[in-house]
Protein backbone atom coordinates (compact mmCIF):
# COMPACT_ATOMS: atom_id res chain seq x y z
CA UNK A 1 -64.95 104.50 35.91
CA UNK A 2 -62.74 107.52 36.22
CA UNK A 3 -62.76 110.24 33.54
CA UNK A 4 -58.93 109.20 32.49
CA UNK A 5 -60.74 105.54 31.53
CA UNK A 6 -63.73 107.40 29.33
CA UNK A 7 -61.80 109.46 27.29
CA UNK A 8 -57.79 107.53 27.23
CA UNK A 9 -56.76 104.47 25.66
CA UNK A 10 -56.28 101.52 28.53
CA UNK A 11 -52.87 101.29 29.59
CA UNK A 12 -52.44 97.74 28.36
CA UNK A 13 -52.87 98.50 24.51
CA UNK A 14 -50.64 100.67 22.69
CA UNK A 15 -53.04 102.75 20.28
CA UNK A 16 -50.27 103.17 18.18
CA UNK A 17 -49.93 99.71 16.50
CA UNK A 18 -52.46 97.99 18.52
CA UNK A 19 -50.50 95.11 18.50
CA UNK A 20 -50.60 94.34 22.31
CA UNK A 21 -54.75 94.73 22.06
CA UNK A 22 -54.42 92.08 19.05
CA UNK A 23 -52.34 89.71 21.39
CA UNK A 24 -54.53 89.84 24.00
CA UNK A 25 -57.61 89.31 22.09
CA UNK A 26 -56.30 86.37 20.30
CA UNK A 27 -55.37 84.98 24.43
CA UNK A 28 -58.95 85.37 25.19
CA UNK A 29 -59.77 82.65 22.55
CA UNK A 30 -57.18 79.95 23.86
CA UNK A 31 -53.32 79.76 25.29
CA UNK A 32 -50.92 80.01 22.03
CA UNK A 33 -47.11 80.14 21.67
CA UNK A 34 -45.79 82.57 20.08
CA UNK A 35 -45.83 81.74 16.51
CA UNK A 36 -49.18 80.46 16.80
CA UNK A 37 -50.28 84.21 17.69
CA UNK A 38 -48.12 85.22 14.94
CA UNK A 39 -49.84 83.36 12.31
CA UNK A 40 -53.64 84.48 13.68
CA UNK A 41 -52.00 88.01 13.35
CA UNK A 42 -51.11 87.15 9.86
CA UNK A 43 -54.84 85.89 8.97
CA UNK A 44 -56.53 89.81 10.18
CA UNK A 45 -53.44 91.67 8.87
CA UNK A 46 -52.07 90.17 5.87
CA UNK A 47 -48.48 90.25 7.05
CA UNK A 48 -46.93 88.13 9.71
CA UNK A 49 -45.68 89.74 12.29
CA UNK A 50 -41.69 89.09 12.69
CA UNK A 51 -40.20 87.21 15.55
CA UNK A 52 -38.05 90.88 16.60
CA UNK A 53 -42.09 92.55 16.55
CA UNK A 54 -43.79 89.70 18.42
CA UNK A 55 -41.23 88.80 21.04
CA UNK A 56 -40.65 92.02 22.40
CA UNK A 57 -44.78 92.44 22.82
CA UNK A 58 -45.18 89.16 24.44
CA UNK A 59 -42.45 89.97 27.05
CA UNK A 60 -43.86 93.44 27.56
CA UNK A 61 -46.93 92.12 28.46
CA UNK A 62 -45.60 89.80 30.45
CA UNK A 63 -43.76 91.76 32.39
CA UNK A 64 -46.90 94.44 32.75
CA UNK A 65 -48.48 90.94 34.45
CA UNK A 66 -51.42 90.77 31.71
CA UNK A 67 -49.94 87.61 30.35
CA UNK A 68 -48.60 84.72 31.89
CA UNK A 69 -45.64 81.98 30.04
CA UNK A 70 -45.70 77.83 30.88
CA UNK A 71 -42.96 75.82 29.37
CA UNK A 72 -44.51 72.93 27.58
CA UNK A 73 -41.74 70.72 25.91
CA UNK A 74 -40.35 72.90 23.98
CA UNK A 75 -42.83 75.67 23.57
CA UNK A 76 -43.38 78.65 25.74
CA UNK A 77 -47.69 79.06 26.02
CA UNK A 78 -48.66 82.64 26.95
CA UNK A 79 -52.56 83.00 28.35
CA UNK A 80 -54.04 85.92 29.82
CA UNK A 81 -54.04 87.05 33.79
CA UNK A 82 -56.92 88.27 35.50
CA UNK A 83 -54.88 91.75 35.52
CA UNK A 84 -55.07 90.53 31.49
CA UNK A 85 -58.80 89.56 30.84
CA UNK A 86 -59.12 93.18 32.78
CA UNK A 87 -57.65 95.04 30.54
CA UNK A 88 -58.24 93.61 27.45
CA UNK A 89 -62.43 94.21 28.14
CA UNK A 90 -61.42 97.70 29.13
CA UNK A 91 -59.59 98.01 25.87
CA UNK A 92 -62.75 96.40 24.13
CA UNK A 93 -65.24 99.11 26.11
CA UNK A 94 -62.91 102.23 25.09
CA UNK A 95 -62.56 100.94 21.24
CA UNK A 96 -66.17 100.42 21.02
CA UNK A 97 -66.21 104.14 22.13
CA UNK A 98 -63.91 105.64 20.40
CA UNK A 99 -64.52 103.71 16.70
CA UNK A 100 -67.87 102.24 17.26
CA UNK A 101 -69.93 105.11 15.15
CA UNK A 102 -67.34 104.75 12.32
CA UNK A 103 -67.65 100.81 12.10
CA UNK A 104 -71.84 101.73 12.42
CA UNK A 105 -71.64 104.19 9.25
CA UNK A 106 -69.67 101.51 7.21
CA UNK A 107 -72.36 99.01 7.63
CA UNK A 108 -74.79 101.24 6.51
CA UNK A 109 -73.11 101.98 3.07
């Protein structure tokens, strides 16, 4: 691992809403379409994410190659690439780093 990977967020997750890290995380369980992701956002955040917010990501990713789109009748299914599963355990590995001592403290309390 290079010193840009120990101390930078990996370039498939935006630190900023995390949104893309969510979407990815929620591909490692199973292929979804898109409002199925939005709804298993909606269970961690509270809100459901709108289709102008969730869209955009999914085609981001998608064009970044971490995701991959099959029609299926009417749906569009987005799973993870290998390029995908890649980053999203990188992402995982830096997050532990970065947050890992706060989410240790709060247990303890």
């Amino acid at each position: 691992m290079s010193d840009i990977t120990e101390c930078c967020p990996p370039e498939c997750c935006d630190m900023r809403g995390m949104l893309s890290f969510l979407v990815l995380w929620l591909l490692t369980k199973e292929p979804m379409y898109g409002q199925k992701i939005a709804q298993e956002i909606a269970k961690r955040r509270g809100a459901k994410p709108t289709p102008g917010t969730i869209y955009p990501a999914l085609k981001d990713l998608s064009q970044r190659g971490l995701i991959k789109r099959e029609k299926q009748g009417k749906r569009i299914i987005y799973s993870l690439t290998d390029k995908g599963r890649q980053g999203i355990e990188e992402a995982c590995q830096y997050f532990c780093r970065a947050f890992g001592e706060i989410f240790e403290e709060q247990k303890l309390k």
